[in-house]
ModelCIF file with pLDDT and N, C-alpha, C, O atoms, coordinates in Angstrom:
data_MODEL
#
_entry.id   MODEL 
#
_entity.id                         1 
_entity.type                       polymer 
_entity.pdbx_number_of_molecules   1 
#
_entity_poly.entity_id                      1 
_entity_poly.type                           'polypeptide(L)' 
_entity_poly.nstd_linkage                   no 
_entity_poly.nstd_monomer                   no 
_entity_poly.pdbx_seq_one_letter_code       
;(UNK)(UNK)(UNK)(UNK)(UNK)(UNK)(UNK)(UNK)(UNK)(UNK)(UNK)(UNK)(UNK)(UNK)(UNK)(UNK)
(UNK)(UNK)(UNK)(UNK)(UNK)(UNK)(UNK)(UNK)(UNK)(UNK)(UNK)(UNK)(UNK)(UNK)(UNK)(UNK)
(UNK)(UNK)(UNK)
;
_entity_poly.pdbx_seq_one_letter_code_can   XXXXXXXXXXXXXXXXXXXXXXXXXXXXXXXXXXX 
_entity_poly.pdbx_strand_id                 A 
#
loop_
_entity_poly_seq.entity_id 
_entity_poly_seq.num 
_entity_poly_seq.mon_id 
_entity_poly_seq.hetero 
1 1  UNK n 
1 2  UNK n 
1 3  UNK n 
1 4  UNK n 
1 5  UNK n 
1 6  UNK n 
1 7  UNK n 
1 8  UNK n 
1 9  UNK n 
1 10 UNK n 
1 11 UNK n 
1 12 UNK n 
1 13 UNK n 
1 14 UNK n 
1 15 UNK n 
1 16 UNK n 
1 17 UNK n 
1 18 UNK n 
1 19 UNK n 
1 20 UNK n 
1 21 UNK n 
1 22 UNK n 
1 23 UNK n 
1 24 UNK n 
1 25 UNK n 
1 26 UNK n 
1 27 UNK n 
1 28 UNK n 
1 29 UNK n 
1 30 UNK n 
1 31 UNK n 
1 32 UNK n 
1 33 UNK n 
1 34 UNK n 
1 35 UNK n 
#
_struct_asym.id          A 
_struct_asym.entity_id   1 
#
loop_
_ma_qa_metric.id 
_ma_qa_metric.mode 
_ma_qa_metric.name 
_ma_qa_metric.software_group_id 
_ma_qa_metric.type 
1 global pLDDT . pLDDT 
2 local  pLDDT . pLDDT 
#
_ma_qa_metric_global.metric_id      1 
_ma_qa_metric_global.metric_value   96.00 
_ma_qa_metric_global.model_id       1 
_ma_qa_metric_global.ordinal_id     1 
#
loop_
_ma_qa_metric_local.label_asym_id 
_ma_qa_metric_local.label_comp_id 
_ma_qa_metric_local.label_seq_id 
_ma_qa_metric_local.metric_id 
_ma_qa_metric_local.metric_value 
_ma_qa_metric_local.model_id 
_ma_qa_metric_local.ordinal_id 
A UNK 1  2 98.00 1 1  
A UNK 2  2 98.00 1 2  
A UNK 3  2 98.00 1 3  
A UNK 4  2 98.00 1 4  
A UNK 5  2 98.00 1 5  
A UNK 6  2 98.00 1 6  
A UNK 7  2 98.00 1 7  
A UNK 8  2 97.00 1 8  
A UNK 9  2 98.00 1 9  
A UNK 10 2 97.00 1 10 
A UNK 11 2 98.00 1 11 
A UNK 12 2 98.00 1 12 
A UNK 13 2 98.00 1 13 
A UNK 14 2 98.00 1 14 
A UNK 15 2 98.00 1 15 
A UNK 16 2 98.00 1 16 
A UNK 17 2 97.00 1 17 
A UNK 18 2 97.00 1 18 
A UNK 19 2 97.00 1 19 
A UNK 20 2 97.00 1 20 
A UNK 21 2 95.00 1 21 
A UNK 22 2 93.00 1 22 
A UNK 23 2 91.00 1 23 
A UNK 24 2 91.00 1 24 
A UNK 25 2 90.00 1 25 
A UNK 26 2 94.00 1 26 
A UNK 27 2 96.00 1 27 
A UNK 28 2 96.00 1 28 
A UNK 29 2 94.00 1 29 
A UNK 30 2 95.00 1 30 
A UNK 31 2 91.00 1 31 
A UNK 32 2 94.00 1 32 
A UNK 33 2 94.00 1 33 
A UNK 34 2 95.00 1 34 
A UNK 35 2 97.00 1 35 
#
loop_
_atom_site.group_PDB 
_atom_site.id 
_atom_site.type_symbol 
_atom_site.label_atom_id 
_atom_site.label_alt_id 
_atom_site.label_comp_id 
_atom_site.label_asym_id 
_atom_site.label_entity_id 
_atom_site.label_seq_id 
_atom_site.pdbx_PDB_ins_code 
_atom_site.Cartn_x 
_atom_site.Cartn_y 
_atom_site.Cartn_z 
_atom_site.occupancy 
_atom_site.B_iso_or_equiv 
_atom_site.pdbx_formal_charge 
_atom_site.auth_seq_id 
_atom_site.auth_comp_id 
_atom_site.auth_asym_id 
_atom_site.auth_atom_id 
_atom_site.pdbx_PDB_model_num 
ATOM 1   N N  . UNK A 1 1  ? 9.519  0.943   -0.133  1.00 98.00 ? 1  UNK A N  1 
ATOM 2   C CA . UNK A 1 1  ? 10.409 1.365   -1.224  1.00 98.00 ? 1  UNK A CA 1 
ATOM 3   C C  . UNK A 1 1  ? 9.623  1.823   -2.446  1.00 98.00 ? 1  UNK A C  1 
ATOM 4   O O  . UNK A 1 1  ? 10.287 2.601   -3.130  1.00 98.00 ? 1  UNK A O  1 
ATOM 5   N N  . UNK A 1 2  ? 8.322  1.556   -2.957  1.00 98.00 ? 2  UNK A N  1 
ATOM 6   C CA . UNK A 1 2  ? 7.880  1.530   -4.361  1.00 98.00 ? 2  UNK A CA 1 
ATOM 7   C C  . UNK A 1 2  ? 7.104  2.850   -3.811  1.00 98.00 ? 2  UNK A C  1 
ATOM 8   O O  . UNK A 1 2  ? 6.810  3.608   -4.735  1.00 98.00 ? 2  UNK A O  1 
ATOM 9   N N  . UNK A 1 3  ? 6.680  3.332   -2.448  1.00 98.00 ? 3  UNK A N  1 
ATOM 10  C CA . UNK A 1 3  ? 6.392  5.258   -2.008  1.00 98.00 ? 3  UNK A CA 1 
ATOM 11  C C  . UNK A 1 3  ? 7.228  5.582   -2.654  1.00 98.00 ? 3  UNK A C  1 
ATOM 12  O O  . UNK A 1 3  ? 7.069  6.005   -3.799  1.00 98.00 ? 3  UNK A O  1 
ATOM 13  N N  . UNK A 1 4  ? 8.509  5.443   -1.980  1.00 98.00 ? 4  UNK A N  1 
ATOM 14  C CA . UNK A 1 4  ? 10.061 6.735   -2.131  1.00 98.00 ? 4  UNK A CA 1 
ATOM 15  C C  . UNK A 1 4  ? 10.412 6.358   -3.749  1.00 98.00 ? 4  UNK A C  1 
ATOM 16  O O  . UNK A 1 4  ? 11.278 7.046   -4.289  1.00 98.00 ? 4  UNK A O  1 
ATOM 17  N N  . UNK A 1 5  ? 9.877  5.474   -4.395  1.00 98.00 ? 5  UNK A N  1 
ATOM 18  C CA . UNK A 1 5  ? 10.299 5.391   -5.870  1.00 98.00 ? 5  UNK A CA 1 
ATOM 19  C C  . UNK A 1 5  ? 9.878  6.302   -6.888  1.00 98.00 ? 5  UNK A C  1 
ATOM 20  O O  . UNK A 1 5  ? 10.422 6.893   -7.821  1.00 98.00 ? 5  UNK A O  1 
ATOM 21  N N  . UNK A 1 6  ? 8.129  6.180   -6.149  1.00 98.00 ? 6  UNK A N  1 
ATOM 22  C CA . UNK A 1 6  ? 7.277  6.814   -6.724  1.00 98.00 ? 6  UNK A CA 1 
ATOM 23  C C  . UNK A 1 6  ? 7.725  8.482   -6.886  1.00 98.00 ? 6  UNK A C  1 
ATOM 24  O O  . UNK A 1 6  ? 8.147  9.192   -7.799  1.00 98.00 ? 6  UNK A O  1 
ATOM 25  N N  . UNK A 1 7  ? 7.339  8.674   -5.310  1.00 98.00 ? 7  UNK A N  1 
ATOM 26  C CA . UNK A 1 7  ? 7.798  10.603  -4.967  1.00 98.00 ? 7  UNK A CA 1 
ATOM 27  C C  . UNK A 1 7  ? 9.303  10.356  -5.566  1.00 98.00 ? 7  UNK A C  1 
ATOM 28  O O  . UNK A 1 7  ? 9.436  10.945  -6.639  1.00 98.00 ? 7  UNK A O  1 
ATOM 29  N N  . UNK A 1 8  ? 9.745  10.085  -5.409  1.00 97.00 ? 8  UNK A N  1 
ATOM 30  C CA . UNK A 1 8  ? 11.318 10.168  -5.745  1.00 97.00 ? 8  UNK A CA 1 
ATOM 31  C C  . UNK A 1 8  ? 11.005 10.237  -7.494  1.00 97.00 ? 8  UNK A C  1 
ATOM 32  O O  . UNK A 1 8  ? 11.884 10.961  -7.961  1.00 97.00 ? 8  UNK A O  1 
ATOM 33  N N  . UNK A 1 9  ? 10.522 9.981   -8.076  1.00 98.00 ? 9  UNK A N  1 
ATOM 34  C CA . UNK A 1 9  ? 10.456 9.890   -9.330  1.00 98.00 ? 9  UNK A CA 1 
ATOM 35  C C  . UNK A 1 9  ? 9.393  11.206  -10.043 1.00 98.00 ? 9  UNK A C  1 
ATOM 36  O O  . UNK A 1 9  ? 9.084  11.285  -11.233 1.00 98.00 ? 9  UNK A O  1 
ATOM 37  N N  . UNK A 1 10 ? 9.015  12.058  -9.048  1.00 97.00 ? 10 UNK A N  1 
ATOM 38  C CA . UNK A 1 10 ? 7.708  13.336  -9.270  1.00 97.00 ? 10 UNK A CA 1 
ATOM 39  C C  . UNK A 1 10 ? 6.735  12.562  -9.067  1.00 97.00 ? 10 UNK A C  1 
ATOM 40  O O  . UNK A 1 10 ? 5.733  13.218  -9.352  1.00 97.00 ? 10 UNK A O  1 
ATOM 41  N N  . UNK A 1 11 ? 6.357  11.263  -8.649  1.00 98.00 ? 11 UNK A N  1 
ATOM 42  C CA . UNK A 1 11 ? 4.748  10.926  -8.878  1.00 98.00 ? 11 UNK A CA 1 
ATOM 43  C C  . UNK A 1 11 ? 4.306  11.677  -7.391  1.00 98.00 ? 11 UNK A C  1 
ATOM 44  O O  . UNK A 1 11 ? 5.029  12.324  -6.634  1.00 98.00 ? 11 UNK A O  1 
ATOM 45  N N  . UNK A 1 12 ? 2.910  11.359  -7.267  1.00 98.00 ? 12 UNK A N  1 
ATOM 46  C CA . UNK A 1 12 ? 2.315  11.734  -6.556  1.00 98.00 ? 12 UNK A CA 1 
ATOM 47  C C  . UNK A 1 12 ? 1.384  10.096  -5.930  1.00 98.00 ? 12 UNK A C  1 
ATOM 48  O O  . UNK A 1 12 ? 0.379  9.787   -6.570  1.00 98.00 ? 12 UNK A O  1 
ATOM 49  N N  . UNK A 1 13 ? 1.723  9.357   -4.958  1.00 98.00 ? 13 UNK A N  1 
ATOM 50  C CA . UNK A 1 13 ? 1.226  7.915   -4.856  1.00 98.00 ? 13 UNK A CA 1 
ATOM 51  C C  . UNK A 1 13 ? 0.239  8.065   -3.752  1.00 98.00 ? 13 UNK A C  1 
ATOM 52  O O  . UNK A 1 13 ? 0.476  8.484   -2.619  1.00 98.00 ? 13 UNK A O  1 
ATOM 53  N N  . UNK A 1 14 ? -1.396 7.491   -4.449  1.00 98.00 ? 14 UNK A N  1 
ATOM 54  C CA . UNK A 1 14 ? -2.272 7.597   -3.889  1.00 98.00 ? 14 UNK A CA 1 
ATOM 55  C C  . UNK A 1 14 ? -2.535 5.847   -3.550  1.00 98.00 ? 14 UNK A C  1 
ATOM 56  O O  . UNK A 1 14 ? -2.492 5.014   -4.456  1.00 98.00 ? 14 UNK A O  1 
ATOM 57  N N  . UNK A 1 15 ? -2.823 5.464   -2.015  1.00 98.00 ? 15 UNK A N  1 
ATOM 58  C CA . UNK A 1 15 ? -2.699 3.966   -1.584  1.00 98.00 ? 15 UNK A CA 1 
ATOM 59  C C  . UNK A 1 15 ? -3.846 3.913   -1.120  1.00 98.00 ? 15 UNK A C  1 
ATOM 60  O O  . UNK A 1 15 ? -4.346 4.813   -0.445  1.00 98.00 ? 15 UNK A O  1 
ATOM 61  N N  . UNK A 1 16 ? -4.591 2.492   -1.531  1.00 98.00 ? 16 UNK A N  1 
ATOM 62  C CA . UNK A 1 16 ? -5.676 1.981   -1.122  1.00 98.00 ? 16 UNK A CA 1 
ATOM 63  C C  . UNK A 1 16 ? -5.645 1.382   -0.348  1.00 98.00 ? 16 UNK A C  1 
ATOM 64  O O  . UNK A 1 16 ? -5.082 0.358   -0.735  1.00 98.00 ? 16 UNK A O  1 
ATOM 65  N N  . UNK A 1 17 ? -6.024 1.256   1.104   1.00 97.00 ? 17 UNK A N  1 
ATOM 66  C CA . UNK A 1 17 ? -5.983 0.252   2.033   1.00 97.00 ? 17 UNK A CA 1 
ATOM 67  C C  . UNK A 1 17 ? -6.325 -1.344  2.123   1.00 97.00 ? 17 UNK A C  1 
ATOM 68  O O  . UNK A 1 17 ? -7.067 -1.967  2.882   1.00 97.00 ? 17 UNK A O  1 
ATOM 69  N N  . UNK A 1 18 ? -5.612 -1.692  1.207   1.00 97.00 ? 18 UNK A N  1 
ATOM 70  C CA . UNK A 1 18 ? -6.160 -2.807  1.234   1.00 97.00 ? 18 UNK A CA 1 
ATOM 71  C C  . UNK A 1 18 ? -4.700 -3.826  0.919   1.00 97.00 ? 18 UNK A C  1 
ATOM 72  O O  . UNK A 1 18 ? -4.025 -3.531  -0.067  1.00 97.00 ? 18 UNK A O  1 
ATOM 73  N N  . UNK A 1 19 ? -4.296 -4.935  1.741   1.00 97.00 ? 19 UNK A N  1 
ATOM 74  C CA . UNK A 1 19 ? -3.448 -5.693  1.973   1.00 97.00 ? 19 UNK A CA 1 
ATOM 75  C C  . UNK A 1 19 ? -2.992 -6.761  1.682   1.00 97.00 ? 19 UNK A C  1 
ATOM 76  O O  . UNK A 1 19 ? -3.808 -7.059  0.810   1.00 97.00 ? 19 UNK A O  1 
ATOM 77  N N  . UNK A 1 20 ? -2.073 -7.890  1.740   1.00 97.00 ? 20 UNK A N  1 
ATOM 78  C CA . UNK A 1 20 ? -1.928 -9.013  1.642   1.00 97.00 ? 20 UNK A CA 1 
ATOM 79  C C  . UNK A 1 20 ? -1.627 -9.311  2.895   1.00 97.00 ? 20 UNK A C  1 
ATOM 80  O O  . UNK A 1 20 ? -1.396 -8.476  3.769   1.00 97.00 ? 20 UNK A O  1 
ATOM 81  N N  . UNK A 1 21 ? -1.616 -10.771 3.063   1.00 95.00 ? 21 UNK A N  1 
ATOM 82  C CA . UNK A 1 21 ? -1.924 -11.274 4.288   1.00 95.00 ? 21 UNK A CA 1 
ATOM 83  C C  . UNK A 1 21 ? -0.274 -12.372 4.163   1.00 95.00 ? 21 UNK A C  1 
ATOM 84  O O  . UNK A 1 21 ? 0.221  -12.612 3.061   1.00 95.00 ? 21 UNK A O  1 
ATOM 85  N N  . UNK A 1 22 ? 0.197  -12.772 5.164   1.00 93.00 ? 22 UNK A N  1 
ATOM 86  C CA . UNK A 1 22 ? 0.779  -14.072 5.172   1.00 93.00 ? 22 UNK A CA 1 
ATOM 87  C C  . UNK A 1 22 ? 0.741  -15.217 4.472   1.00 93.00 ? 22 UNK A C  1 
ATOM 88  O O  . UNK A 1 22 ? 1.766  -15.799 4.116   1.00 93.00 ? 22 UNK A O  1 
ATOM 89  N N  . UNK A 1 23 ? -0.223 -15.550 4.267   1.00 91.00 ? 23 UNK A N  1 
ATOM 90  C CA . UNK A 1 23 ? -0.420 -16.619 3.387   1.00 91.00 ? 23 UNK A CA 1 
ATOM 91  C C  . UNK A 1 23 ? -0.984 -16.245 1.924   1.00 91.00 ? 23 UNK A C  1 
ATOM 92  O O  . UNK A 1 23 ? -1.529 -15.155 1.751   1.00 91.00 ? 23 UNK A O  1 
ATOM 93  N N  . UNK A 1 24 ? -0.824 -17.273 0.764   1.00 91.00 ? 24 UNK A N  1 
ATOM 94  C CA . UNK A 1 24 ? -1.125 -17.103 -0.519  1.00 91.00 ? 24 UNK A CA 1 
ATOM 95  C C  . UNK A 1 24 ? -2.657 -16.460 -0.518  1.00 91.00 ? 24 UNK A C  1 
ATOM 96  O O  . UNK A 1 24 ? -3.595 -16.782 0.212   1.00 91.00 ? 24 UNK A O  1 
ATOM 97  N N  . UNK A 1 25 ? -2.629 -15.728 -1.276  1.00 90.00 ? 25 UNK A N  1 
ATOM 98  C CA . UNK A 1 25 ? -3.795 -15.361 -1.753  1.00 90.00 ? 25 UNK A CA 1 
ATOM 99  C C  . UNK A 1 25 ? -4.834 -15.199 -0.819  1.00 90.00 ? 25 UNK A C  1 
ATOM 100 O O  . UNK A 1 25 ? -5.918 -15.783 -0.802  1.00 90.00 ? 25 UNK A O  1 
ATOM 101 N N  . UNK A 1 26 ? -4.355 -14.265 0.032   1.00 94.00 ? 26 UNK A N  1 
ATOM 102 C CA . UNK A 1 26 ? -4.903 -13.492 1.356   1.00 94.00 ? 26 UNK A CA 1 
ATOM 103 C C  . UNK A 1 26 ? -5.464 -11.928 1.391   1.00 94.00 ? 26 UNK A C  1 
ATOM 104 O O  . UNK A 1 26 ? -4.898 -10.939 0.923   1.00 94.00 ? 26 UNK A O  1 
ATOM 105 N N  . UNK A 1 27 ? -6.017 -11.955 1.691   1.00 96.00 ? 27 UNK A N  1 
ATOM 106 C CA . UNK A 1 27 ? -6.017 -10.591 1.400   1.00 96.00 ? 27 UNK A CA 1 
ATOM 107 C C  . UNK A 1 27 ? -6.910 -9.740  2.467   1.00 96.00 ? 27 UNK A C  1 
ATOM 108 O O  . UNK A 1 27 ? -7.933 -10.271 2.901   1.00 96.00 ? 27 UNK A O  1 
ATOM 109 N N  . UNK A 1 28 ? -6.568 -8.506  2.875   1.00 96.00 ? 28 UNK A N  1 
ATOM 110 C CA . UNK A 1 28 ? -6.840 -7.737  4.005   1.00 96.00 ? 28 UNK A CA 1 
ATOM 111 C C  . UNK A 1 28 ? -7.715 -6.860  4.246   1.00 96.00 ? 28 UNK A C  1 
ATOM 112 O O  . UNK A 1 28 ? -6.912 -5.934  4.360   1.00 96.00 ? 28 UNK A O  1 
ATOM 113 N N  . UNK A 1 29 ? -8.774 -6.342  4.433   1.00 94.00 ? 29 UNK A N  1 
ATOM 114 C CA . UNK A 1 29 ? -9.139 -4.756  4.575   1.00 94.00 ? 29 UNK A CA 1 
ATOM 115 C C  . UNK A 1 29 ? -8.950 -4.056  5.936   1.00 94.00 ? 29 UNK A C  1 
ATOM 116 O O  . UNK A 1 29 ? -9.634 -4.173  6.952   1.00 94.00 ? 29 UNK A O  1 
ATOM 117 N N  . UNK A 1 30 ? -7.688 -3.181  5.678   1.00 95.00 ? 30 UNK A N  1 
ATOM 118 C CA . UNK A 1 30 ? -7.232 -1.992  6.884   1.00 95.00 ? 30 UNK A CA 1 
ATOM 119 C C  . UNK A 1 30 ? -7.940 -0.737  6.893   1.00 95.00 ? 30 UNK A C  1 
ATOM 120 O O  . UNK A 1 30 ? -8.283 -0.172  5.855   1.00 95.00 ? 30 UNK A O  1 
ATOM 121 N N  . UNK A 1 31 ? -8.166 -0.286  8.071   1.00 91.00 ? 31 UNK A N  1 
ATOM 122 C CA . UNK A 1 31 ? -8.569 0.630   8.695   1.00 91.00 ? 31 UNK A CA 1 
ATOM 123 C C  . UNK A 1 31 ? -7.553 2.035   7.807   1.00 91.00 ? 31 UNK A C  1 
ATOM 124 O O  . UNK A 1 31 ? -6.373 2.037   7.458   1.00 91.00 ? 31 UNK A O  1 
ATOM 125 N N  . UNK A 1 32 ? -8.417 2.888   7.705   1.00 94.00 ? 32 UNK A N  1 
ATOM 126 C CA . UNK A 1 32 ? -7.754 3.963   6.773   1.00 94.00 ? 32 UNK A CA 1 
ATOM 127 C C  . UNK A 1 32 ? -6.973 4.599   7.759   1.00 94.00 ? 32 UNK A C  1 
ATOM 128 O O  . UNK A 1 32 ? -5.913 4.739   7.149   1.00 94.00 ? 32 UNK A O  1 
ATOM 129 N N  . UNK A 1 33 ? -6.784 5.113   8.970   1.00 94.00 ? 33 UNK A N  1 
ATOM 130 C CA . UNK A 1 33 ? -5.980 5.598   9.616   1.00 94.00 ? 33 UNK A CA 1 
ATOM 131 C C  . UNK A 1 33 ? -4.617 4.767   10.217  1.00 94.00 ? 33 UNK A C  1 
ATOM 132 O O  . UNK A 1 33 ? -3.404 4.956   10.310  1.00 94.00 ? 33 UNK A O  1 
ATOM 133 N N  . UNK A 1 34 ? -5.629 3.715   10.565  1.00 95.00 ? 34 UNK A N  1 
ATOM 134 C CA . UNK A 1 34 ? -4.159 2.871   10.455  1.00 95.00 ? 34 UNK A CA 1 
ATOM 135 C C  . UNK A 1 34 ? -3.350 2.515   9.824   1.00 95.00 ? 34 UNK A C  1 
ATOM 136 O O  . UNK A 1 34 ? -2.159 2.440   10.127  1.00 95.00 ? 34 UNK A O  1 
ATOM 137 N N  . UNK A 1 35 ? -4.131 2.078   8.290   1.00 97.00 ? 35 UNK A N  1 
ATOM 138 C CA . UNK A 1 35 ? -2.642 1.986   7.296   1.00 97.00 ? 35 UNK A CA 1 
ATOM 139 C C  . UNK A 1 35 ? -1.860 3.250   6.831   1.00 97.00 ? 35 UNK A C  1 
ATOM 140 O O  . UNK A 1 35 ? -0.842 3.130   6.148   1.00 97.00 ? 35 UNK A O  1 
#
């Protein structure tokens, strides 16, 4: 939802691959094609 908010709003949303996990204060590094 906070993509289509963005474009929906004129922005242009550039995403860093990088995640949260399941648990508190987790955190991920994804594969750029995959995310």
């Amino acid at each position: 939802e906070i993509i289509r908010d963005l474009y929906s709003a004129g922005m242009i949303p550039v995403v860093a691959p990088v995640a949260t996990g399941m648990e508190d204060n987790e955190t991920f590094n994804v594969n750029g094609d995959t995310a």
